[in-house]
PDB file of N, CA and C in Angstrom:
ATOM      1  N   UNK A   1    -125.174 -28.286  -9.549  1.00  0.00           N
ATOM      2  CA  UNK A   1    -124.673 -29.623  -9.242  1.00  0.00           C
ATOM      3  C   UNK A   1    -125.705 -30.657  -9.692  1.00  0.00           C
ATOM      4  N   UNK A   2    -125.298 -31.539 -10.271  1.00  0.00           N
ATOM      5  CA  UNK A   2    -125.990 -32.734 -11.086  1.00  0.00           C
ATOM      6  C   UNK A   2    -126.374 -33.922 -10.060  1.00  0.00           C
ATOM      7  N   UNK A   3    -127.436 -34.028  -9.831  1.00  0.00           N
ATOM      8  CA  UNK A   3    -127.446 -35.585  -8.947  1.00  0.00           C
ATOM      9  C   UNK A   3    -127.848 -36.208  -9.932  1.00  0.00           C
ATOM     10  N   UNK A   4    -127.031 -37.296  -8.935  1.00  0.00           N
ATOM     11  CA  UNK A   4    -127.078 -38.797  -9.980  1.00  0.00           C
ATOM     12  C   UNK A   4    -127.772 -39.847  -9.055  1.00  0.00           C
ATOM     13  N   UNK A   5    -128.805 -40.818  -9.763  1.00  0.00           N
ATOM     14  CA  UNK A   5    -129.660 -41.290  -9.269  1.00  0.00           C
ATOM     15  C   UNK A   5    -128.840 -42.819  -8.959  1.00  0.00           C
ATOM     16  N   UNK A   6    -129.598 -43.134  -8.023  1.00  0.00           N
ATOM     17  CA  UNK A   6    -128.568 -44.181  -6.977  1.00  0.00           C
ATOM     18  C   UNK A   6    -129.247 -45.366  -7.497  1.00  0.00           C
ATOM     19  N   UNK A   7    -128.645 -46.271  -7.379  1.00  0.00           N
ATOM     20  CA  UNK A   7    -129.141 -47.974  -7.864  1.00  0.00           C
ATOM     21  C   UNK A   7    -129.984 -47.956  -6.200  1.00  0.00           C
ATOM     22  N   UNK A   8    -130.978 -49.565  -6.740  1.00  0.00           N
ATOM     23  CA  UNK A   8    -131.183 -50.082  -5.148  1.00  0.00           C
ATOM     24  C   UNK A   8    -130.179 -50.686  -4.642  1.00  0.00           C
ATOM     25  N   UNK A   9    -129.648 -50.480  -3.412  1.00  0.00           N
ATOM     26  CA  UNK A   9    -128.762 -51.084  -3.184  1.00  0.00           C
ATOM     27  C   UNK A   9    -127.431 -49.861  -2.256  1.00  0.00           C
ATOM     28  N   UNK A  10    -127.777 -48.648  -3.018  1.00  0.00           N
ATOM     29  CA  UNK A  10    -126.899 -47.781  -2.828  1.00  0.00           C
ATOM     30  C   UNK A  10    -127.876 -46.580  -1.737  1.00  0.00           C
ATOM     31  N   UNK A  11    -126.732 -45.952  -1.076  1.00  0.00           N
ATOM     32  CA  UNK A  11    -127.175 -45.016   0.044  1.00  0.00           C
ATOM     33  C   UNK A  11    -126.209 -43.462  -0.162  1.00  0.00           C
ATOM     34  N   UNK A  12    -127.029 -42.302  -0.527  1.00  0.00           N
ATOM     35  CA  UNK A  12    -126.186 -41.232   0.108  1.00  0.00           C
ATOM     36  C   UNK A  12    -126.489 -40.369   1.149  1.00  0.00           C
ATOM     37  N   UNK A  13    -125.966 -39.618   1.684  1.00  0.00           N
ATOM     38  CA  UNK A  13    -125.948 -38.794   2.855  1.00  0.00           C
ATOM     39  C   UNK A  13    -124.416 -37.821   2.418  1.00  0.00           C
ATOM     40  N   UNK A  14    -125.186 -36.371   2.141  1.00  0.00           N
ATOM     41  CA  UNK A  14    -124.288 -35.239   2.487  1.00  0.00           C
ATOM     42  C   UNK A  14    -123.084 -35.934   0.710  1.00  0.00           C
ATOM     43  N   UNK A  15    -122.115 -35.905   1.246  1.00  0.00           N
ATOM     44  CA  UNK A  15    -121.343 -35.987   0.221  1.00  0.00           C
ATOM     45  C   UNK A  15    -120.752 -37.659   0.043  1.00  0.00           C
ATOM     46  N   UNK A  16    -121.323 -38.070   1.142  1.00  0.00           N
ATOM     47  CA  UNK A  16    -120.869 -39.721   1.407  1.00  0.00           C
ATOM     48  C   UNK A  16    -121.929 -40.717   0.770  1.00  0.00           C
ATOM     49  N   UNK A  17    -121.311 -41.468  -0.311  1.00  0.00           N
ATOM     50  CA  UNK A  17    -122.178 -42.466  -1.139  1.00  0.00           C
ATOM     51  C   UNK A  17    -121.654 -43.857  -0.869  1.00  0.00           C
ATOM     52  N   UNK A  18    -122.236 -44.550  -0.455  1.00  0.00           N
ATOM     53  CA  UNK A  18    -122.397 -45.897  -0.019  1.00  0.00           C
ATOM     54  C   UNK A  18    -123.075 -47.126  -1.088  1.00  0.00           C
ATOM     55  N   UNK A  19    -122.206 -48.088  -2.027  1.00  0.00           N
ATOM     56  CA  UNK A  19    -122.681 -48.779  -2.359  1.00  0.00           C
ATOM     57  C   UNK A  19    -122.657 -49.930  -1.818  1.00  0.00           C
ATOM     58  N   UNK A  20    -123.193 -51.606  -2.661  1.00  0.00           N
ATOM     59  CA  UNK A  20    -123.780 -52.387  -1.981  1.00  0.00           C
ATOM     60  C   UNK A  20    -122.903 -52.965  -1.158  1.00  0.00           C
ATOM     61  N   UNK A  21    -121.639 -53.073  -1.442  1.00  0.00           N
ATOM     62  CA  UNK A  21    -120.619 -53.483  -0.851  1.00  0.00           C
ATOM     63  C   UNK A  21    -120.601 -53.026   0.837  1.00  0.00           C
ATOM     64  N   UNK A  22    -120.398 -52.350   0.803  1.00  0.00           N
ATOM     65  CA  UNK A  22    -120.607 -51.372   2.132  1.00  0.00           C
ATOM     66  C   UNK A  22    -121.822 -51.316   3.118  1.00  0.00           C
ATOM     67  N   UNK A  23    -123.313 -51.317   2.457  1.00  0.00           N
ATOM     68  CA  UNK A  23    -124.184 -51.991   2.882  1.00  0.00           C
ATOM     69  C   UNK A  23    -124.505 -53.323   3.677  1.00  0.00           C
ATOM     70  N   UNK A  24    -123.582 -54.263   2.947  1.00  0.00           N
ATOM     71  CA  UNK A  24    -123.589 -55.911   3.016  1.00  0.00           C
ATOM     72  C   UNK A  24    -123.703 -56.185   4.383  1.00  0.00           C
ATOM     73  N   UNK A  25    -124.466 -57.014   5.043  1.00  0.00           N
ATOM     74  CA  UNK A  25    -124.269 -57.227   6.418  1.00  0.00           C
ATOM     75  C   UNK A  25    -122.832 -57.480   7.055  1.00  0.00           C
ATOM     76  N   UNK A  26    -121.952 -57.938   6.154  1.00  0.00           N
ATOM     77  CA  UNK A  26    -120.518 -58.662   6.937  1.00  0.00           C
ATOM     78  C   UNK A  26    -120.008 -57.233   6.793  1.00  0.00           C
ATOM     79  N   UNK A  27    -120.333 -55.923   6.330  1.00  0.00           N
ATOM     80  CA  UNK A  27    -119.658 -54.598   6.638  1.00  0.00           C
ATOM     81  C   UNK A  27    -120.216 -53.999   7.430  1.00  0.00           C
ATOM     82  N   UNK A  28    -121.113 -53.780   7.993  1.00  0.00           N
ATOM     83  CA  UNK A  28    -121.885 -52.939   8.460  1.00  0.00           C
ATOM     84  C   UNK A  28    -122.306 -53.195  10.104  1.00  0.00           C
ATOM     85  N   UNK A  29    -122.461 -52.198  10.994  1.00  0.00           N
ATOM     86  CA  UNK A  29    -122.679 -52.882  12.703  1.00  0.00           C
ATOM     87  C   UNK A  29    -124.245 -52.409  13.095  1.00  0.00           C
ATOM     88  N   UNK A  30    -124.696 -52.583  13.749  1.00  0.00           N
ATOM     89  CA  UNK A  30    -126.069 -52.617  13.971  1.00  0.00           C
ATOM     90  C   UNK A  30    -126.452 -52.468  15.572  1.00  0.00           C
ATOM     91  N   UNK A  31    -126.852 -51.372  16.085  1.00  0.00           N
ATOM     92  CA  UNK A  31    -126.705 -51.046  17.650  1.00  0.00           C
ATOM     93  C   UNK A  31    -127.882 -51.751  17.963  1.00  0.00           C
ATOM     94  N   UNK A  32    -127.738 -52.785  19.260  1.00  0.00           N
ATOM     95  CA  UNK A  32    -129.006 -53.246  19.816  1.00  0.00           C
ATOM     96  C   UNK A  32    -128.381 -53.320  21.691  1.00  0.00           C
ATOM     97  N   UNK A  33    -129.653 -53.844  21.968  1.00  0.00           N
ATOM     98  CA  UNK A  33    -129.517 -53.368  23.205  1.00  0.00           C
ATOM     99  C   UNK A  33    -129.593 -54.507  24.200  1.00  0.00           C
ATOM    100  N   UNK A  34    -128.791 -55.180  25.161  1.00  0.00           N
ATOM    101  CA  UNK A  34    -129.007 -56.433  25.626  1.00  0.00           C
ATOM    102  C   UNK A  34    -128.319 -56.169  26.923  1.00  0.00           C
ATOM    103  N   UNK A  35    -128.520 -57.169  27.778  1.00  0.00           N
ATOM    104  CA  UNK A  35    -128.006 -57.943  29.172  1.00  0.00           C
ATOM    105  C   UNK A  35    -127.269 -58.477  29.086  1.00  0.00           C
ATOM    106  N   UNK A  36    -125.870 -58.208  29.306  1.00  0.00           N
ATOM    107  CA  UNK A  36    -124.648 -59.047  30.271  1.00  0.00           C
ATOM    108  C   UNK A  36    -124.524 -59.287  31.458  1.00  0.00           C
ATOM    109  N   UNK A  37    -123.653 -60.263  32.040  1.00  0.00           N
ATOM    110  CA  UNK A  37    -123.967 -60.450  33.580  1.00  0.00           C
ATOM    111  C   UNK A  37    -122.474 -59.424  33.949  1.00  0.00           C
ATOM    112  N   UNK A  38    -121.997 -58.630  35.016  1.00  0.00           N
ATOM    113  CA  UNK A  38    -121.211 -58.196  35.257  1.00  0.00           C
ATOM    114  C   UNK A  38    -119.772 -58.569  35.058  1.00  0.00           C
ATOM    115  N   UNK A  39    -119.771 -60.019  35.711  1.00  0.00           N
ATOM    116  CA  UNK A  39    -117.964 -60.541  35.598  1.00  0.00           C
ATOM    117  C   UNK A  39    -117.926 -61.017  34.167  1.00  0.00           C
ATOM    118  N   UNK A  40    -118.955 -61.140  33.208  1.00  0.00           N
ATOM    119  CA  UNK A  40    -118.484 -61.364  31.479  1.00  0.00           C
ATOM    120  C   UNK A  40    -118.143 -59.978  30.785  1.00  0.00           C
ATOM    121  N   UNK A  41    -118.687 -58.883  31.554  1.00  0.00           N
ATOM    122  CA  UNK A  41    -118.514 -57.834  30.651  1.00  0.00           C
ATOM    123  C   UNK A  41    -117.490 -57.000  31.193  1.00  0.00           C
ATOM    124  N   UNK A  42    -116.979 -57.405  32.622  1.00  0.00           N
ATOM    125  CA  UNK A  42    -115.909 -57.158  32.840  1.00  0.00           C
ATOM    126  C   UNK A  42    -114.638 -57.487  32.476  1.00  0.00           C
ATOM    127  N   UNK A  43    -114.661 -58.736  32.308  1.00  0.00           N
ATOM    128  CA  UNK A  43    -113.392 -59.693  31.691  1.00  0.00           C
ATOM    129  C   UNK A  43    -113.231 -58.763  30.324  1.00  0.00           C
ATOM    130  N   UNK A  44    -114.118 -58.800  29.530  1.00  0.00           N
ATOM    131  CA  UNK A  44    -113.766 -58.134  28.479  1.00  0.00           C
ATOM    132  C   UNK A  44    -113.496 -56.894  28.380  1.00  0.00           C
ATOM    133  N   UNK A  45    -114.212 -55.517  28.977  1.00  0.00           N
ATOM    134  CA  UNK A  45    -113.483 -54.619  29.683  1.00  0.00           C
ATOM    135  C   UNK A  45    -111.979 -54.226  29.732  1.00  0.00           C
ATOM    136  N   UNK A  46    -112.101 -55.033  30.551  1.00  0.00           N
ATOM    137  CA  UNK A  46    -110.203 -55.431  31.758  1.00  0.00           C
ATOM    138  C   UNK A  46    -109.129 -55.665  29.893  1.00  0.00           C
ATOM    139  N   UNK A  47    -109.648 -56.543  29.289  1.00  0.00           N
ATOM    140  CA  UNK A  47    -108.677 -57.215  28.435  1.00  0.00           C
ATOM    141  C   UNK A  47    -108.400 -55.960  27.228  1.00  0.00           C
ATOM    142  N   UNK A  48    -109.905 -55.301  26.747  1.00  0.00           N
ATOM    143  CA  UNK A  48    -109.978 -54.313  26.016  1.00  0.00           C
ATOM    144  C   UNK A  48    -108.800 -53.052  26.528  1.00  0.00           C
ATOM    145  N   UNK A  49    -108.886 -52.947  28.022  1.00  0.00           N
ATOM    146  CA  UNK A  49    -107.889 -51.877  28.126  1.00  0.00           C
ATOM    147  C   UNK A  49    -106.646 -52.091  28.286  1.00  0.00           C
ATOM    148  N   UNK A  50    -106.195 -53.565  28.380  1.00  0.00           N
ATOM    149  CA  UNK A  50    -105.417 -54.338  28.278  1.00  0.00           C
ATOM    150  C   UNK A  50    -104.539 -54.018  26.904  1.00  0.00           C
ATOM    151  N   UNK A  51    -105.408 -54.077  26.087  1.00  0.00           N
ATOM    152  CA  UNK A  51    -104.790 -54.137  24.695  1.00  0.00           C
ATOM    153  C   UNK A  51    -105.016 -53.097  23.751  1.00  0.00           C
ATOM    154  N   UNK A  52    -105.834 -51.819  24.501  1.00  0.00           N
ATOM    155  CA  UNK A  52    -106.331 -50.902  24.221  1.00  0.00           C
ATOM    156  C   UNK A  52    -106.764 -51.103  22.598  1.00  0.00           C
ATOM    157  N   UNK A  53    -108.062 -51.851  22.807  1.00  0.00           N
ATOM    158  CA  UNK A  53    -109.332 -52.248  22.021  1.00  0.00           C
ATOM    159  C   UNK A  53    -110.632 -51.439  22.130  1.00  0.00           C
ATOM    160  N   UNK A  54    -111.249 -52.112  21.836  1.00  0.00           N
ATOM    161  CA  UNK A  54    -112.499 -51.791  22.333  1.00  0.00           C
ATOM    162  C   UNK A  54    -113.132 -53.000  22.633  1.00  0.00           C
ATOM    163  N   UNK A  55    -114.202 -53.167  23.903  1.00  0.00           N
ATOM    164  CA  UNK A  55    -114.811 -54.617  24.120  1.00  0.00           C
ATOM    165  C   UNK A  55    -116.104 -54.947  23.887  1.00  0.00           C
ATOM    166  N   UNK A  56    -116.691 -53.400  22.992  1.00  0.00           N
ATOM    167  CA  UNK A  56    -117.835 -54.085  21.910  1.00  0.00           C
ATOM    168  C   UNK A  56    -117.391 -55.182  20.660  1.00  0.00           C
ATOM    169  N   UNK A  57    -115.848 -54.615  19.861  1.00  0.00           N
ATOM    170  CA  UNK A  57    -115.309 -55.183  18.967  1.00  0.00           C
ATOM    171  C   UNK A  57    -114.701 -56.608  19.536  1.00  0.00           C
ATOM    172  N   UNK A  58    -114.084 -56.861  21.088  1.00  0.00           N
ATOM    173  CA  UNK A  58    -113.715 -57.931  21.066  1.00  0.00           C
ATOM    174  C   UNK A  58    -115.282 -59.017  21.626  1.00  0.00           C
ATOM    175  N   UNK A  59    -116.207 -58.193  21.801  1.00  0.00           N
ATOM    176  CA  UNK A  59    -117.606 -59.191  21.807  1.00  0.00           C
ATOM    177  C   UNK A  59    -118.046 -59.755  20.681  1.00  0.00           C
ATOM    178  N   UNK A  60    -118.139 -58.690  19.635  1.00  0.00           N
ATOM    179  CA  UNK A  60    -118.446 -58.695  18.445  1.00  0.00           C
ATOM    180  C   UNK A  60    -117.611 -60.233  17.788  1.00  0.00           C
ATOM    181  N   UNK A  61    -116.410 -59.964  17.800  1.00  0.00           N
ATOM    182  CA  UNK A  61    -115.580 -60.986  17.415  1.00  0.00           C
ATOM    183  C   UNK A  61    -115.615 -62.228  18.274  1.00  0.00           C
ATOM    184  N   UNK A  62    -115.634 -62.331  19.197  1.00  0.00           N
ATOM    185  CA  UNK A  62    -116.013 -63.632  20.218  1.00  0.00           C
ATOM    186  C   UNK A  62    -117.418 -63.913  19.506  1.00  0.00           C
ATOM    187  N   UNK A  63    -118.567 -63.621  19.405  1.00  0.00           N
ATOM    188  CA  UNK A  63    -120.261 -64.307  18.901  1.00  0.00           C
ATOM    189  C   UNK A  63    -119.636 -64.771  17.435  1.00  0.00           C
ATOM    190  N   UNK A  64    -118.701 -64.000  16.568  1.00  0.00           N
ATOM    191  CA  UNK A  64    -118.375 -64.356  15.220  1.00  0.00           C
ATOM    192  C   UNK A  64    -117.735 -65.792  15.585  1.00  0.00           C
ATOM    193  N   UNK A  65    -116.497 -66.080  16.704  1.00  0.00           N
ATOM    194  CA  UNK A  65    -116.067 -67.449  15.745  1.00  0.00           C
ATOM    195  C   UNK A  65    -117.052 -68.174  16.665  1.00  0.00           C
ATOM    196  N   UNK A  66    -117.448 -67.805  17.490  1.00  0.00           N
ATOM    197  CA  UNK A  66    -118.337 -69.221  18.438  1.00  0.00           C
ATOM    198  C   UNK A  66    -119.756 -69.188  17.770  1.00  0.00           C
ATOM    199  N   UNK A  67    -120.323 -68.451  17.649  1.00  0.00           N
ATOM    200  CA  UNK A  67    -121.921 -68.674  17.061  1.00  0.00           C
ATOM    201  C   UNK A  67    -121.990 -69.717  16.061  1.00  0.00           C
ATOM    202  N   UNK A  68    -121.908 -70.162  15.068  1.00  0.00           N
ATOM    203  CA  UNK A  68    -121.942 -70.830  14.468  1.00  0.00           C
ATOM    204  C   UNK A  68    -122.321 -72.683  14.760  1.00  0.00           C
ATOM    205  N   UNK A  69    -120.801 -72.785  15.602  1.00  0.00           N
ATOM    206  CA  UNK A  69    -120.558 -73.759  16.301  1.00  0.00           C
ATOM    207  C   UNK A  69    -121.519 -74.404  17.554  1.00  0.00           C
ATOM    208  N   UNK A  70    -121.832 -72.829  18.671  1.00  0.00           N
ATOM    209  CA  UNK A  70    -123.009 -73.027  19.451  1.00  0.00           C
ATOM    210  C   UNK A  70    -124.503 -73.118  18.500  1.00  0.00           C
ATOM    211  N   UNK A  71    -124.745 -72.295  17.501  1.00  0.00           N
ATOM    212  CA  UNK A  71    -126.091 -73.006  17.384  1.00  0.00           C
ATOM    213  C   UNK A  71    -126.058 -74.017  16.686  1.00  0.00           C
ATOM    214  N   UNK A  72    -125.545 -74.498  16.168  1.00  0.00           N
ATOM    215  CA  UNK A  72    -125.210 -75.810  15.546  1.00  0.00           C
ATOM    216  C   UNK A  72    -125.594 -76.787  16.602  1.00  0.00           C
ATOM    217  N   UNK A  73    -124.692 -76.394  17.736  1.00  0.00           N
ATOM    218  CA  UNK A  73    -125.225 -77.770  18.997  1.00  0.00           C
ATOM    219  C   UNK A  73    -126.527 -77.688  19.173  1.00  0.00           C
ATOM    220  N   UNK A  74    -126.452 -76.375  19.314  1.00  0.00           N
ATOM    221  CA  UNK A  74    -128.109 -76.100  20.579  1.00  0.00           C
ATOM    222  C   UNK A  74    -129.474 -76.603  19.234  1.00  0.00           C
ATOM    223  N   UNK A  75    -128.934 -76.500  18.262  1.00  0.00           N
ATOM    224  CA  UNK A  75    -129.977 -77.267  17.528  1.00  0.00           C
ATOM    225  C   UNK A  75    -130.114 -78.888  17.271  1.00  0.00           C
ATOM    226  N   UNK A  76    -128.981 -79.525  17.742  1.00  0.00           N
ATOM    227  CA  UNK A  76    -128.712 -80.905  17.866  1.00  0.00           C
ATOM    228  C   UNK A  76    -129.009 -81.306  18.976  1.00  0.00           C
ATOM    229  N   UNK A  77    -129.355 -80.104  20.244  1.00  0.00           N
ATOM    230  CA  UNK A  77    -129.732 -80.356  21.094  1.00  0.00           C
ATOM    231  C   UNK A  77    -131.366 -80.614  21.311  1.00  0.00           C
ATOM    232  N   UNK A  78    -132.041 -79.876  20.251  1.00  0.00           N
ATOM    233  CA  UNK A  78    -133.265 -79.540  20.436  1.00  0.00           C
ATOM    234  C   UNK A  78    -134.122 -80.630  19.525  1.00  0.00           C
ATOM    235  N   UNK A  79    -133.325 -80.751  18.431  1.00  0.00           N
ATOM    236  CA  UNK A  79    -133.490 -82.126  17.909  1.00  0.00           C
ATOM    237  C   UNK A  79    -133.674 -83.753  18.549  1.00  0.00           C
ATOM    238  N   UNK A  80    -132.702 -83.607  19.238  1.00  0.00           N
ATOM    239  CA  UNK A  80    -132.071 -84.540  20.444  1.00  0.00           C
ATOM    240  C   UNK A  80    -133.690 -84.597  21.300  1.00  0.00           C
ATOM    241  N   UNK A  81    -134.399 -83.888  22.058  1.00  0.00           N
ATOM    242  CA  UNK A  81    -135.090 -83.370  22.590  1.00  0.00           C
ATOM    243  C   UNK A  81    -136.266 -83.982  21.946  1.00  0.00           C
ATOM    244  N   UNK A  82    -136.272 -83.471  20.641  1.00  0.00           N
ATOM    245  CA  UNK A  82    -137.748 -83.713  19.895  1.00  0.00           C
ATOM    246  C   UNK A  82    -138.030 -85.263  19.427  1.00  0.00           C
ATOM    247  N   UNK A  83    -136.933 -85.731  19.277  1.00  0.00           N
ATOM    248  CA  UNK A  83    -137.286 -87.321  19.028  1.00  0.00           C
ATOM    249  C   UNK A  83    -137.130 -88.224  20.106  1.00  0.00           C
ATOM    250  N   UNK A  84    -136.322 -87.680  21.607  1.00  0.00           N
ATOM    251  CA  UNK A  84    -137.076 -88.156  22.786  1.00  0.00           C
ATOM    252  C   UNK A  84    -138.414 -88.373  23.008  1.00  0.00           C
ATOM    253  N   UNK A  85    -138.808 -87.321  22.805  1.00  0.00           N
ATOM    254  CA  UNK A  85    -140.574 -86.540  22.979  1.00  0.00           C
ATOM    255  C   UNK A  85    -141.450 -87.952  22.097  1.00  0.00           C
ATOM    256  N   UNK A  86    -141.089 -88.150  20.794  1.00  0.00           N
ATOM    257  CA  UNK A  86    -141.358 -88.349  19.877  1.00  0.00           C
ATOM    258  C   UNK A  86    -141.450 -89.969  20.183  1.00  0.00           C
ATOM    259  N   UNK A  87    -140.400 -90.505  20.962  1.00  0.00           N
ATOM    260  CA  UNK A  87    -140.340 -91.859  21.248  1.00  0.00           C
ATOM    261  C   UNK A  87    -140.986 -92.147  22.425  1.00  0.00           C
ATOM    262  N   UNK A  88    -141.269 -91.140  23.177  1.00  0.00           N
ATOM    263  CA  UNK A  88    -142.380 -91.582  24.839  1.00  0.00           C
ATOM    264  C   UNK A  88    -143.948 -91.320  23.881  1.00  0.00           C
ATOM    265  N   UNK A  89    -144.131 -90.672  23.305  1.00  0.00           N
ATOM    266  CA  UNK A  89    -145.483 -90.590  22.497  1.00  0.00           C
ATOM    267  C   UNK A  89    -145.466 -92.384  22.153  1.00  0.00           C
ATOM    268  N   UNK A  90    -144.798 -92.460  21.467  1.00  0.00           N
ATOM    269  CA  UNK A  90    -145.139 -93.942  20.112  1.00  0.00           C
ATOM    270  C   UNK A  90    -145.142 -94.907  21.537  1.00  0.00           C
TER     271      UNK A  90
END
């Protein structure tokens, strides 16, 4: 059997070859490890079996359309903040 040498970019394992596409962050999930408070991770829970989902995927998808939007503020916030600061100095 002939191997064939992989671009950067590309991944194999066993008989499964992975190029960059597949790699790309908007394909790919990434396990980390965090704190929810109980009644948020319940709601989602409850709704997941609701609709028989999963409520990593409907978390996942909730941070996708809101993130953007929240740090957008929270940086208008912090901005907001810094030229307060900025005007009790002067």
């Amino acid at each position: 059997m002939k191997k064939s040498k992989l671009k950067i970019g590309e991944f194999k394992e066993g008989n499964v070859q992975l190029g960059p596409e597949e790699l790309d962050d908007a394909n790919t999930k990434v396990r980390i490890t965090t704190f929810l408070d109980g009644e948020t991770l319940n709601k989602f829970k409850k709704f997941a079996q609701l609709t028989n989902g999963k409520y990593q995927s409907l978390l996942n998808e909730c941070l996708n359309s809101y993130a953007e939007d929240f740090l957008a503020q929270k940086l208008k916030e912090i901005k907001r903040a810094i030229h307060t600061l900025d005007r009790k100095k002067a």
